[in-house]
Protein backbone atom coordinates (compact mmCIF):
# COMPACT_ATOMS: atom_id res chain seq x y z
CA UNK A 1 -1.03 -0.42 -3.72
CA UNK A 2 2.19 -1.83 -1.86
CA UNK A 3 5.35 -0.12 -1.63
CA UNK A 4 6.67 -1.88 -4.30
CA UNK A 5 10.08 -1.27 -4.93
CA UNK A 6 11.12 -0.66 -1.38
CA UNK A 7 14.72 0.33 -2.06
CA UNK A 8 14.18 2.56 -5.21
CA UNK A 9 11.79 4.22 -3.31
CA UNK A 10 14.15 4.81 -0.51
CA UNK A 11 17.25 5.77 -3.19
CA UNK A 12 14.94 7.97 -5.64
CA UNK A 13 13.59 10.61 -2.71
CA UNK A 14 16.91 10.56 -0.50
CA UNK A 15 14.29 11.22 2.61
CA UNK A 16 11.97 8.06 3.01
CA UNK A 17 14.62 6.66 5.22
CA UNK A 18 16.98 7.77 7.87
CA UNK A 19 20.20 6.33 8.40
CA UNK A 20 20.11 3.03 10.95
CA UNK A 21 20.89 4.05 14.02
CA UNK A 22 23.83 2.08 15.90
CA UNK A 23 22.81 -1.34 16.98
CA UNK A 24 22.20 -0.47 20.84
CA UNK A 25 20.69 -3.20 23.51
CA UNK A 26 17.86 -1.96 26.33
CA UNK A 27 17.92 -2.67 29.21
CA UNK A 28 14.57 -4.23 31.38
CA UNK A 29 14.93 -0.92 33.26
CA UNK A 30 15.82 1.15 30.42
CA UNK A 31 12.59 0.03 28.93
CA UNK A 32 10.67 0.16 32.28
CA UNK A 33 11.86 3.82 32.73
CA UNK A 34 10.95 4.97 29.34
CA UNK A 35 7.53 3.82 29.14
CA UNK A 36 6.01 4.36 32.48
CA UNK A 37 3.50 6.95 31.11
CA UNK A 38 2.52 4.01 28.33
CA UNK A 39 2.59 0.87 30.67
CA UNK A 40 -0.21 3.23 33.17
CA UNK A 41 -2.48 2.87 30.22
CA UNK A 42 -2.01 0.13 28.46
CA UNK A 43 -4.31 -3.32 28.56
CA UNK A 44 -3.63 -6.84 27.35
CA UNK A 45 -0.65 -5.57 25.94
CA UNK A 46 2.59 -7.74 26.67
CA UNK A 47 5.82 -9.24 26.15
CA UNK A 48 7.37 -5.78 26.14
CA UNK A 49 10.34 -5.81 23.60
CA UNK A 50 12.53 -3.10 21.65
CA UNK A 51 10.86 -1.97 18.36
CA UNK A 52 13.79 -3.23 15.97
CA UNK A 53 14.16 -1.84 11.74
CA UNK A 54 14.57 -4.29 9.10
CA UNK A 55 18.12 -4.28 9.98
CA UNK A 56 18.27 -5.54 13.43
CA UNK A 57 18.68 -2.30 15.00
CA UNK A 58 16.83 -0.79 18.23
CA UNK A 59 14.83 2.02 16.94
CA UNK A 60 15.33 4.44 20.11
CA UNK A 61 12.19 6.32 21.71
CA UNK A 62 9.80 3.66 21.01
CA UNK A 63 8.76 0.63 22.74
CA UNK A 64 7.04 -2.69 21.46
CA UNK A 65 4.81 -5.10 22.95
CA UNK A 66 2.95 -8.37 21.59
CA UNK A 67 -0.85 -7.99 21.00
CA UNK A 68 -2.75 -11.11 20.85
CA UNK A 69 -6.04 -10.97 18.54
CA UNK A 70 -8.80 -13.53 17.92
CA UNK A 71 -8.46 -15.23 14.99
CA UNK A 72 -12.20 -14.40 14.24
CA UNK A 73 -13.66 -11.07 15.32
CA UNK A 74 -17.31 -12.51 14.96
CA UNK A 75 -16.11 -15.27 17.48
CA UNK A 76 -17.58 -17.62 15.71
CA UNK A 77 -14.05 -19.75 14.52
CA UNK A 78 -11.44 -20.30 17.53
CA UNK A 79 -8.19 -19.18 17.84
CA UNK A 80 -5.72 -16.31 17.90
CA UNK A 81 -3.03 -14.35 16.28
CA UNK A 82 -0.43 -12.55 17.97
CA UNK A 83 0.33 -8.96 15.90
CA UNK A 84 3.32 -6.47 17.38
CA UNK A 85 2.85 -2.84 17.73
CA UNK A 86 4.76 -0.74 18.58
CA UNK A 87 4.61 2.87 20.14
CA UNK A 88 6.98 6.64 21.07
CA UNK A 89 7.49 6.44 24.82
CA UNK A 90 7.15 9.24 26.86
CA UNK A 91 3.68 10.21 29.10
CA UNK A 92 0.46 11.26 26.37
CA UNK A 93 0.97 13.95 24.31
CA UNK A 94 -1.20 16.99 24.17
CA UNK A 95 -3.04 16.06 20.79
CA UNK A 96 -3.65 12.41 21.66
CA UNK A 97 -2.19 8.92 19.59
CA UNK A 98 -2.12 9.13 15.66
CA UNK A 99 -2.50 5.16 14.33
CA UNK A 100 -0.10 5.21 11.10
CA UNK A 101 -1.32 2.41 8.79
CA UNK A 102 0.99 1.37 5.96
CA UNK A 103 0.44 0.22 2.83
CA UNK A 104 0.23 -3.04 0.68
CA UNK A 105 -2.20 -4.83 1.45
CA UNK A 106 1.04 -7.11 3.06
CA UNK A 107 3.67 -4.33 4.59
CA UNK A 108 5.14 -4.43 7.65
CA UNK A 109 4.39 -1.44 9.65
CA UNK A 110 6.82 -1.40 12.94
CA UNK A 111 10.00 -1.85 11.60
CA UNK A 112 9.21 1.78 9.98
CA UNK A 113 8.85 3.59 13.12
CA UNK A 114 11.56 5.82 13.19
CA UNK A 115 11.32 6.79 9.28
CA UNK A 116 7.39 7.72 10.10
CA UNK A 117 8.47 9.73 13.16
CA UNK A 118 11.63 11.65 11.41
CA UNK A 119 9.79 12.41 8.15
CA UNK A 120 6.73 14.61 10.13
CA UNK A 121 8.52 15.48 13.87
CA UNK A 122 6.59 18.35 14.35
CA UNK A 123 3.36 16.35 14.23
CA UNK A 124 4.86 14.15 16.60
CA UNK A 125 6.31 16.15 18.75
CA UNK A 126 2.15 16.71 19.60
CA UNK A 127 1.16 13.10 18.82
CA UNK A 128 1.98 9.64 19.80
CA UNK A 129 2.93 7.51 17.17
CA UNK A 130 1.54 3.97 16.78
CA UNK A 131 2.25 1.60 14.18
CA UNK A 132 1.52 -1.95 13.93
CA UNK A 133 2.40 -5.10 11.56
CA UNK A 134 -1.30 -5.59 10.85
CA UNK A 135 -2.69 -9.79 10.49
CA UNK A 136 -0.48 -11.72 8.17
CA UNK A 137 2.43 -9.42 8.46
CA UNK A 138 5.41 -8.45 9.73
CA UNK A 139 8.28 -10.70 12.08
CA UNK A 140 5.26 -12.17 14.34
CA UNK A 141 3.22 -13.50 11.56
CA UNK A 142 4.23 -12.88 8.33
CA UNK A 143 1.85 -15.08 5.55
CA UNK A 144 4.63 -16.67 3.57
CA UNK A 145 3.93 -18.40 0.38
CA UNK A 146 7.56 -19.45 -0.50
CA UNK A 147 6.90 -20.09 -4.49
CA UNK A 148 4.81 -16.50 -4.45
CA UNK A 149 6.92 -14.69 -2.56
CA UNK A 150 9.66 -15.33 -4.65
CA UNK A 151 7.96 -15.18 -8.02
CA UNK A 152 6.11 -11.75 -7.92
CA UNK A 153 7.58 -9.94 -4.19
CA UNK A 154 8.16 -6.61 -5.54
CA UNK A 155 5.10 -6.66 -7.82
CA UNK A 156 1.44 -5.23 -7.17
CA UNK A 157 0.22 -6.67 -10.91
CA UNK A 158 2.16 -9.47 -11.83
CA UNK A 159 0.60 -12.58 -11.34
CA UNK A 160 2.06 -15.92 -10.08
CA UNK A 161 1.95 -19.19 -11.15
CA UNK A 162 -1.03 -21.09 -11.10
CA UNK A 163 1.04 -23.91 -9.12
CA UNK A 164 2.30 -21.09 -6.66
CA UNK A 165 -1.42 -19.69 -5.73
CA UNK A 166 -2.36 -23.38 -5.11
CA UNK A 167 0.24 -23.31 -2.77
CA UNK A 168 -0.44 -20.55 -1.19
CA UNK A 169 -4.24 -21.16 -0.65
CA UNK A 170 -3.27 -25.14 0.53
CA UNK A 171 -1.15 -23.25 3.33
CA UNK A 172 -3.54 -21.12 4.32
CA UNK A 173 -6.59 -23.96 4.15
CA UNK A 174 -9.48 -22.85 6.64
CA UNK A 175 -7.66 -19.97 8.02
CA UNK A 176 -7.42 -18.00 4.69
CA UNK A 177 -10.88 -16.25 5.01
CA UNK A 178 -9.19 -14.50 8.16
CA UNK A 179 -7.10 -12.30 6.64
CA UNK A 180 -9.55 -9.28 5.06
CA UNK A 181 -9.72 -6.07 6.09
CA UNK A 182 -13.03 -6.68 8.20
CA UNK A 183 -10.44 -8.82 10.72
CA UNK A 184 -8.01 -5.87 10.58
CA UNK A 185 -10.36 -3.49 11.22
CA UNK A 186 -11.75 -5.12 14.07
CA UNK A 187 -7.42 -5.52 15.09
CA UNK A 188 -7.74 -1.81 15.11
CA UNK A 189 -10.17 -1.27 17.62
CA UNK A 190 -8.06 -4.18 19.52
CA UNK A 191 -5.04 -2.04 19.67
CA UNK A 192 -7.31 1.45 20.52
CA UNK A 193 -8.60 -0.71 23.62
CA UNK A 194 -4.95 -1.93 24.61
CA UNK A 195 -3.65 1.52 24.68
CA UNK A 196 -6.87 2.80 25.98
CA UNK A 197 -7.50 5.76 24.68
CA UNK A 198 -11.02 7.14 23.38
CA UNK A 199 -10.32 8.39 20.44
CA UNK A 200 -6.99 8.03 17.86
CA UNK A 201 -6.49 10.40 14.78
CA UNK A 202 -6.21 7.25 12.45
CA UNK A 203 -3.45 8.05 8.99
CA UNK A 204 -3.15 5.74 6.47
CA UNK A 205 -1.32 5.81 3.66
CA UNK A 206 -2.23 3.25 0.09
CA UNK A 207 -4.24 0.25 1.19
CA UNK A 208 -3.96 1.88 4.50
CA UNK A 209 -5.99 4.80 3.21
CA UNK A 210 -8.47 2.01 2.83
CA UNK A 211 -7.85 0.31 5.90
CA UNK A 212 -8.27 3.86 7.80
CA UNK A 213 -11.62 4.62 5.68
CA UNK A 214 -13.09 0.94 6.34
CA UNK A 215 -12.13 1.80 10.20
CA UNK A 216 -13.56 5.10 10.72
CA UNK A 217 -16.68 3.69 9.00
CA UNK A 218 -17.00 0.97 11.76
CA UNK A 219 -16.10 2.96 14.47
CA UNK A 220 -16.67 6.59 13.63
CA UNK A 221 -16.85 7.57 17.57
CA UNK A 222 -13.45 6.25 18.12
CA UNK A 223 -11.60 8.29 15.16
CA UNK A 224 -10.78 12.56 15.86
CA UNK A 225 -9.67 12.49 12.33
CA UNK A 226 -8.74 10.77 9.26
CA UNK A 227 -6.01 11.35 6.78
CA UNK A 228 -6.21 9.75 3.86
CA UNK A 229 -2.47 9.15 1.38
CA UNK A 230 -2.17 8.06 -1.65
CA UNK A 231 -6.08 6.78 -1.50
CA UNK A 232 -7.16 3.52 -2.54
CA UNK A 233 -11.51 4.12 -2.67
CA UNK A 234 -13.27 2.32 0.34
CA UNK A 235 -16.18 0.98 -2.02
CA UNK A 236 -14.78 -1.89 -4.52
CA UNK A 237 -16.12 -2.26 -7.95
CA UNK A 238 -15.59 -4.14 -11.05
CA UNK A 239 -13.34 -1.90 -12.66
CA UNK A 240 -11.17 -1.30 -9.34
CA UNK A 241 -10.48 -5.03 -9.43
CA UNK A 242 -9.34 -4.96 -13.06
CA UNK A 243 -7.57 -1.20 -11.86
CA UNK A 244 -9.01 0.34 -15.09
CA UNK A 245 -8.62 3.64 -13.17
CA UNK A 246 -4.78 2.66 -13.26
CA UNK A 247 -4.21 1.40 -16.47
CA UNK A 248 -5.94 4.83 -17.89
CA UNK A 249 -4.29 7.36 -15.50
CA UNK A 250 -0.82 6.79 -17.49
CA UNK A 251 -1.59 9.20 -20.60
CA UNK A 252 -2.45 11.95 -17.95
CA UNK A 253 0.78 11.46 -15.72
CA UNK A 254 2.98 10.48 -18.80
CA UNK A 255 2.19 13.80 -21.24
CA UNK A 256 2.29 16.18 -18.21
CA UNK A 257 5.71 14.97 -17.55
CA UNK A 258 6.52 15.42 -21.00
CA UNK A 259 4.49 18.97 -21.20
CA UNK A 260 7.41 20.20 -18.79
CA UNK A 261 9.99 22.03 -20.10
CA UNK A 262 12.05 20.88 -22.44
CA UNK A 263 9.04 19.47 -23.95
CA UNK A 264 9.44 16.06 -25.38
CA UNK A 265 8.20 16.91 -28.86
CA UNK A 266 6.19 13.30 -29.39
CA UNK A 267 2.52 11.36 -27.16
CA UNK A 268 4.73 9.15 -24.98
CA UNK A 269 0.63 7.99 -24.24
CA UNK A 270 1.09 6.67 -27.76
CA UNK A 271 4.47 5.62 -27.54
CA UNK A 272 2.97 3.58 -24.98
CA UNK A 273 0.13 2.07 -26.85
CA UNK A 274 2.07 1.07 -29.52
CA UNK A 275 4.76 -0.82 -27.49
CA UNK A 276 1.46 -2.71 -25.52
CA UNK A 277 0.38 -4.06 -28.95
CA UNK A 278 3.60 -5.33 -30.09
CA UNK A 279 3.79 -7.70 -26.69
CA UNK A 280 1.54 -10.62 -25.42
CA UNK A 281 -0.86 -9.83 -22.82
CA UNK A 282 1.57 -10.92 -19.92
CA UNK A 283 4.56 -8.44 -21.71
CA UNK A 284 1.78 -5.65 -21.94
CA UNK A 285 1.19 -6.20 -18.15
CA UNK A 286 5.11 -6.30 -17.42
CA UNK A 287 5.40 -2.86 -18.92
CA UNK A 288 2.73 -1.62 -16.81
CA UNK A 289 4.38 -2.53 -13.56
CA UNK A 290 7.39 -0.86 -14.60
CA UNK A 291 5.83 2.31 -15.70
CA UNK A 292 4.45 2.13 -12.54
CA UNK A 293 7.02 0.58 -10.35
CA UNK A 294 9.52 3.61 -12.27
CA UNK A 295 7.54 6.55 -10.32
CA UNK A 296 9.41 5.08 -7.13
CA UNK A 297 12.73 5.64 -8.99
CA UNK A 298 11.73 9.13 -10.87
CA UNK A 299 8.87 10.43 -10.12
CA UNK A 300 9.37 13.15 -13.69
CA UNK A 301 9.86 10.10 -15.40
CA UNK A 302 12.52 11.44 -17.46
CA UNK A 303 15.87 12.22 -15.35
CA UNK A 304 18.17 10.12 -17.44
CA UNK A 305 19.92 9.95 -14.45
CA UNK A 306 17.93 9.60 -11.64
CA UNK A 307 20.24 8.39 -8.73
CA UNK A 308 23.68 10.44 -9.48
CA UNK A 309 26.66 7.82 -9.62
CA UNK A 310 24.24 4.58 -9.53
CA UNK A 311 23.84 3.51 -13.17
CA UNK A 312 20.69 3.26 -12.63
CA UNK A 313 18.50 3.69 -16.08
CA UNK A 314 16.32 6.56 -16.24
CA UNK A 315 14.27 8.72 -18.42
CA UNK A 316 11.45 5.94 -19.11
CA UNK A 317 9.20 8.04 -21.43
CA UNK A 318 12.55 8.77 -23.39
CA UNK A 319 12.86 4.63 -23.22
CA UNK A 320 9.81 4.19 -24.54
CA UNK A 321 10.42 6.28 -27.29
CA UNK A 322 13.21 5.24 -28.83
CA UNK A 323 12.13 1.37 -28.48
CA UNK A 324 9.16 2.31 -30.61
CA UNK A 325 11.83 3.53 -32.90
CA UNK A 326 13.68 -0.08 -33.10
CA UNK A 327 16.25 0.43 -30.01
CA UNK A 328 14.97 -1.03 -27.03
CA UNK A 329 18.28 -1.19 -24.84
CA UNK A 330 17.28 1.60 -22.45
CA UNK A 331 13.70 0.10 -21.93
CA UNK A 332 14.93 -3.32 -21.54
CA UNK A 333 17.68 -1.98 -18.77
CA UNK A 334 14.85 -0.02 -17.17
CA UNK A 335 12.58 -3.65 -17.05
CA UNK A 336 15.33 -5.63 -16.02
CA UNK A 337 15.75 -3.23 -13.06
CA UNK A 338 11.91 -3.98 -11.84
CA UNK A 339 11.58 -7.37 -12.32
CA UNK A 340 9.03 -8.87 -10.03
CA UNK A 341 10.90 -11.24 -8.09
CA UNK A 342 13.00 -8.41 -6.59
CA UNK A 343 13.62 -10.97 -3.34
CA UNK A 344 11.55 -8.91 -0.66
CA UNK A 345 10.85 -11.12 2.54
CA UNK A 346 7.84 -12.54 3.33
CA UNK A 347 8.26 -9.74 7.12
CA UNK A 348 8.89 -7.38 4.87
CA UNK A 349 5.89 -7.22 2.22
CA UNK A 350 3.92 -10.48 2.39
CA UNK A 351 2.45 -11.62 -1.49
CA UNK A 352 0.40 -14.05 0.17
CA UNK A 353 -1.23 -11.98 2.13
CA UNK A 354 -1.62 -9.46 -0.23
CA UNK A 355 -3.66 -12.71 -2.06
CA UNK A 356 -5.52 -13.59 0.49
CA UNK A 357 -6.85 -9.88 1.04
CA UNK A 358 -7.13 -8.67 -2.07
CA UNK A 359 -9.16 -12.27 -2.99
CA UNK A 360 -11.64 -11.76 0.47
CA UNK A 361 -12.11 -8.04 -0.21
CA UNK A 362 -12.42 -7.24 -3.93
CA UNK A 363 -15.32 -7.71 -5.82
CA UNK A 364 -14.87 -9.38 -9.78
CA UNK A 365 -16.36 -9.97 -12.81
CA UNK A 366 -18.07 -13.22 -11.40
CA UNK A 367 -19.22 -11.40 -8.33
CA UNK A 368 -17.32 -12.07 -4.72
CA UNK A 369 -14.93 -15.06 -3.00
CA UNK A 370 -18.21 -16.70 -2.50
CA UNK A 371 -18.54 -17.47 -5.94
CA UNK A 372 -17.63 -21.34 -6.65
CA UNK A 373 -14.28 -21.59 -8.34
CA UNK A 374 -16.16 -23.99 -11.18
CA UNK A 375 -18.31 -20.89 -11.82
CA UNK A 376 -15.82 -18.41 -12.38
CA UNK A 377 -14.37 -18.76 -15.74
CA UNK A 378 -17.53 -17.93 -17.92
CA UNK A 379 -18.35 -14.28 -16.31
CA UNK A 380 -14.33 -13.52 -16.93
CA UNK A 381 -14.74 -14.94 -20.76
CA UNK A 382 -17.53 -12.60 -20.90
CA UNK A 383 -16.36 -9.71 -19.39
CA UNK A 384 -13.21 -10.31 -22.26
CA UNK A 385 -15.58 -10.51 -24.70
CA UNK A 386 -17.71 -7.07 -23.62
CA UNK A 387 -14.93 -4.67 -22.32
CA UNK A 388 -14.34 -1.83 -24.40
CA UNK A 389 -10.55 -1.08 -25.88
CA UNK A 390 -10.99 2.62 -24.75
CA UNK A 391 -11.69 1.06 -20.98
CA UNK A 392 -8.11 0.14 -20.76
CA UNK A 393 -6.41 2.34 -22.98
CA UNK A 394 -3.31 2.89 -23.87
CA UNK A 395 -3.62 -0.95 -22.56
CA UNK A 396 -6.44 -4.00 -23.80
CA UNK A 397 -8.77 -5.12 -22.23
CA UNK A 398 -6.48 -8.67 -22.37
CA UNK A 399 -3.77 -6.81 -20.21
CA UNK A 400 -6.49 -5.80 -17.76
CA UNK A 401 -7.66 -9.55 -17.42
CA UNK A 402 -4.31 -10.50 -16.88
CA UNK A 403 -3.40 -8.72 -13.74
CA UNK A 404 -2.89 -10.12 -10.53
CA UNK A 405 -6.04 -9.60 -8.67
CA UNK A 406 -7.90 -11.29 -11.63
CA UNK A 407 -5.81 -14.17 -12.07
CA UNK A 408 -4.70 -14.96 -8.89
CA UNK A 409 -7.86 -14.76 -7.33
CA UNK A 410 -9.73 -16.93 -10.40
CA UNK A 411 -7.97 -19.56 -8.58
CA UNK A 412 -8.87 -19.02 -4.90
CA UNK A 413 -11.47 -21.12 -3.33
CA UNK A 414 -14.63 -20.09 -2.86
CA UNK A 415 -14.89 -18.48 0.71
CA UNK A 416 -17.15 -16.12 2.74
CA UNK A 417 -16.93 -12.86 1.37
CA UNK A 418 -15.48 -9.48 3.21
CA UNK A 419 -18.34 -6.42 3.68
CA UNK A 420 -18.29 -3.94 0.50
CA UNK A 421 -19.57 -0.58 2.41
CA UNK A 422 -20.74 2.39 -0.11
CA UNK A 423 -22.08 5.34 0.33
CA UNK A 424 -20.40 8.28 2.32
CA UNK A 425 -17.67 8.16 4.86
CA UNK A 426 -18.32 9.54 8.61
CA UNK A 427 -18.70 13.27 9.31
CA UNK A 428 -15.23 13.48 10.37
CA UNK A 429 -12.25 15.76 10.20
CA UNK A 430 -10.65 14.55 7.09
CA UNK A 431 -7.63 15.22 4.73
CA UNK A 432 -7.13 13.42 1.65
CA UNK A 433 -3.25 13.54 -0.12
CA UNK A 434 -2.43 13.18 -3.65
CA UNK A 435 0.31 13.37 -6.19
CA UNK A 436 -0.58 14.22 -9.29
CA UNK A 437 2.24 12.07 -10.64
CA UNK A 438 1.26 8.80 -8.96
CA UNK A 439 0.59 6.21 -10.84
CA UNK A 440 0.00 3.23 -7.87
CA UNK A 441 -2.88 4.99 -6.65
CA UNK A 442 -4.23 7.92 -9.16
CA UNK A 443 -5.12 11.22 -8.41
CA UNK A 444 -8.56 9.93 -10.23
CA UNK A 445 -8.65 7.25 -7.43
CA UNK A 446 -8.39 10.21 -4.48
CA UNK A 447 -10.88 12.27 -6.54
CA UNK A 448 -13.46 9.53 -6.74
CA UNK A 449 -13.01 9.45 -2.40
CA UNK A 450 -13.29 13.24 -2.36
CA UNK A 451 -16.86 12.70 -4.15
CA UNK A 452 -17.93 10.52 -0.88
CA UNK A 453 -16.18 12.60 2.02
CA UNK A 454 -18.05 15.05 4.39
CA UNK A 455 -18.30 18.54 3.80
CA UNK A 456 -15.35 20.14 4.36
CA UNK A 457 -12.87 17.97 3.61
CA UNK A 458 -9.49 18.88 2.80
CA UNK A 459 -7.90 17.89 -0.61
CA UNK A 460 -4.26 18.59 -1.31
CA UNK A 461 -2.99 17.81 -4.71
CA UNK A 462 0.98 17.81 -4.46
CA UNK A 463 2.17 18.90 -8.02
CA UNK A 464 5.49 16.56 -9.56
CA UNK A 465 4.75 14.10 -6.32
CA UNK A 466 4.26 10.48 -6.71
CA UNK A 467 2.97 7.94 -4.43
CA UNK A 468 3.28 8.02 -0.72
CA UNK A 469 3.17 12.15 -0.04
CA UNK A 470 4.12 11.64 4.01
CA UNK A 471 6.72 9.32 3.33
CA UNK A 472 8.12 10.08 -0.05
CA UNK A 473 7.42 13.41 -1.13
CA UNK A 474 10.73 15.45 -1.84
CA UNK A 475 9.45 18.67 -1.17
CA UNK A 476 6.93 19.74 2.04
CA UNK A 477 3.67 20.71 0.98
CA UNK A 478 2.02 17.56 1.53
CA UNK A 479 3.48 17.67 5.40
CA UNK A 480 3.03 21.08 5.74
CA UNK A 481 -0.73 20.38 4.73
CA UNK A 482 -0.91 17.38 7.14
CA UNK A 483 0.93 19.58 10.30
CA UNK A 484 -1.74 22.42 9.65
CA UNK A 485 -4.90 19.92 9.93
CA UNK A 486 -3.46 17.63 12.60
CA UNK A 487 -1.98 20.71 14.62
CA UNK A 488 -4.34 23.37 13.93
């Protein structure tokens, strides 16, 4: 669900990120001037700041201020966190304030400002754009687990070391049950107050999709319309926490890219399997983070040369194939590029907070966080024991019980456990977005979400896309799709 990959993702689509604008210094008035029309509205908002990217640089035309949030939304557990957000300057625009939610759980969200606002100006030309670094992210607060964040930063499915989740959760102690998506949600309707406003048209993109879905659920009344990218399902299950939707969406993705012309001529679904049963469970898992972790790179998964001039490995279902056939140079290039420890900061995509989320809000084969650790370890032994090989194929079941979520959070004490809504989302303007090549969050994922939405609802399936259709796609009919129901 995180942007894993960050620079790949940036390099592969030539579009996710604009050029960093020259390092430039505000002035007070400078920043008074510009943001009259926001400082008229704005409450319990302060310590007024530039918005700065992840390279130091002023991102110009937006303004930043220092939110401070409970700690606990119930108000039942003292304290506070302080979260930045940042916003466009300028008086209100005629369609109202869009809320862009990034991904992760764990990503920074101001630092991206600019990219968000360049990618889709039309929209904002008729929007204000806010962004955010929700709880546990970002330069404010960041969650950082040193031995996680540099075993598995760039990874979504590799677990870490028993040794480095103990860490983590010793860090965090009391305050690690503060860091679901319940808190952020109730963040959310922090930041609608602060900039007070009604109503926001609320945009979320991966685990934001979820975090946008588990807000307009809350507060229905306070959303004029939802868009949905890249959609991770608002209800968990069993099977989302061992992402059997995931590990079974490759086939589909894999022999439609090889379907295209020239056609490959062999299953690369197959190709697949077979490589999965010559590995351990933990190398089975490794080559499903780079299959999926390769859609930032090339999302046809097949240019052999997917950044011009880089060196770059490419052509993974070609990889594949000719490592089933003995030579395994290509593939082990390609793996050696997306190793998990790709050195990501803690600001910049949190693993510990991606932990402590994931652990609060998923539900697992032993039930919820509430579970006692102790108890734990028998329901996964069953569920190994009961899971069907065609559940996780081209993958085992062991590969499935070996991911991240599982592991990670077999470990995690026993806390309260995050709510679990089901049933349908609001009656609400909604657009859902989709590639049908991504493999982070399925087109199967965005389907199941479709099943739930109100009449009505827009579904755009972007053909050859991957994950992230605002920020990523290399064409324009996902943001021609989004202009049309935001604008129209």
């Amino acid at each position: 669900m995180r942007n894993v990959r960050r620079t790949f993702a940036a390099l592969g689509c030539g579009l996710a990120v604009a050029a960093p604008a020259p390092a430039t210094h505000a002035t007070a008035r400078e920043l008074q001037a510009t943001t009259r029309g926001l400082h008229e509205t704005t409450r319990g908002l302060h310590d007024t700041h530039p918005c700065r990217d992840d390279d130091g640089a002023v991102q110009p035309g937006f303004t930043c201020w220092t939110l401070t949030v409970p700690l606990d939304h119930s108000g039942r557990t003292p304290g506070t966190l302080d979260l930045q957000v940042g916003a466009a300057d300028g008086p209100a625009e005629p369609k109202g304030t869009l809320l862009f939610l990034t991904g992760g759980p764990g990503q920074e969200g101001v630092a991206l400002l600019r990219r968000i606002a360049e990618r889709m100006p039309e929209v904002f030309a008729q929007y204000r754009l806010v962004m955010l670094d929700q709880r546990g992210t970002g330069p404010l607060g960041a969650v950082d687990c040193p031995k996680m964040q540099a075993q598995v930063s760039g990874s979504d499915s590799a677990p870490a070391t028993p040794d480095a989740v103990d860490e983590c959760s010793r860090l965090l102690g009391d305050r690690a049950r503060f860091y679901g998506t319940d808190q952020s949600v109730g963040d959310f309707e922090d930041v609608r107050r602060a900039l007070g406003v009604d109503t926001m048209a609320v945009d979320g993109v991966s685990y934001g999709s979820f975090a946008a879905a588990r807000y307009a659920i809350a507060h229905p009344r306070n959303v004029s319309r939802l868009v949905l990218d890249s959609v991770v399902p608002h209800h968990w299950t069993v099977a989302g926490d061992l992402n059997l939707v995931g590990l079974t969406a490759q086939p589909r993705v894999l022999r439609a890219a090889c379907e295209t012309a020239p056609a490959c001529g062999f299953d690369p679904a197959q190709d697949l399997a077979t490589l999965v049963r010559r590995r351990t469970p933990a190398g089975g898992l490794a080559l499903f983070g780079d299959v999926v972790g390769y859609e930032f790179l090339d999302p046809t998964y097949r240019d052999p040369d997917p950044i011009p001039g880089s060196g770059l490995p490419g052509d993974i279902i070609g990889a594949m194939h000719q490592a089933v056939a003995g030579d395994t140079r290509r593939l082990d290039a390609i793996e050696a590029v997306f190793a998990p420890a790709d050195g990501t900061p803690a600001s910049q995509l949190s693993a510990g907070l991606h932990a402590a989320t994931l652990c609060e809000d998923l539900r697992f084969p032993w039930g919820t966080s509430a579970t006692p650790t102790r108890l734990r370890r028998p329901f996964l032994d069953h569920t190994a024991r009961t899971l069907p090989a065609s559940a996780a194929w081209p993958y085992t079941p062991a590969v499935a019980l070996a991911q991240s979520s599982v592991q990670t959070c077999l470990r995690w004490p026993a806390e309260p456990p995050n709510s679990n809504p089901g049933g349908r989302l609001p009656d609400l303007p909604t657009l859902i977005l989709t590639g049908d090549h991504d493999l982070s969050t399925p087109l199967e994922w965005a389907e199941q979400e479709r099943a739930v939405s109100p009449a009505g609802t827009r579904f755009v399936v972007v053909r050859g896309a991957a994950h992230s259709i605002q920020n990523r796609e290399p064409g324009h009919t996902g943001r021609d799709a989004l202009a049309q129901f935001l604008l129209g």
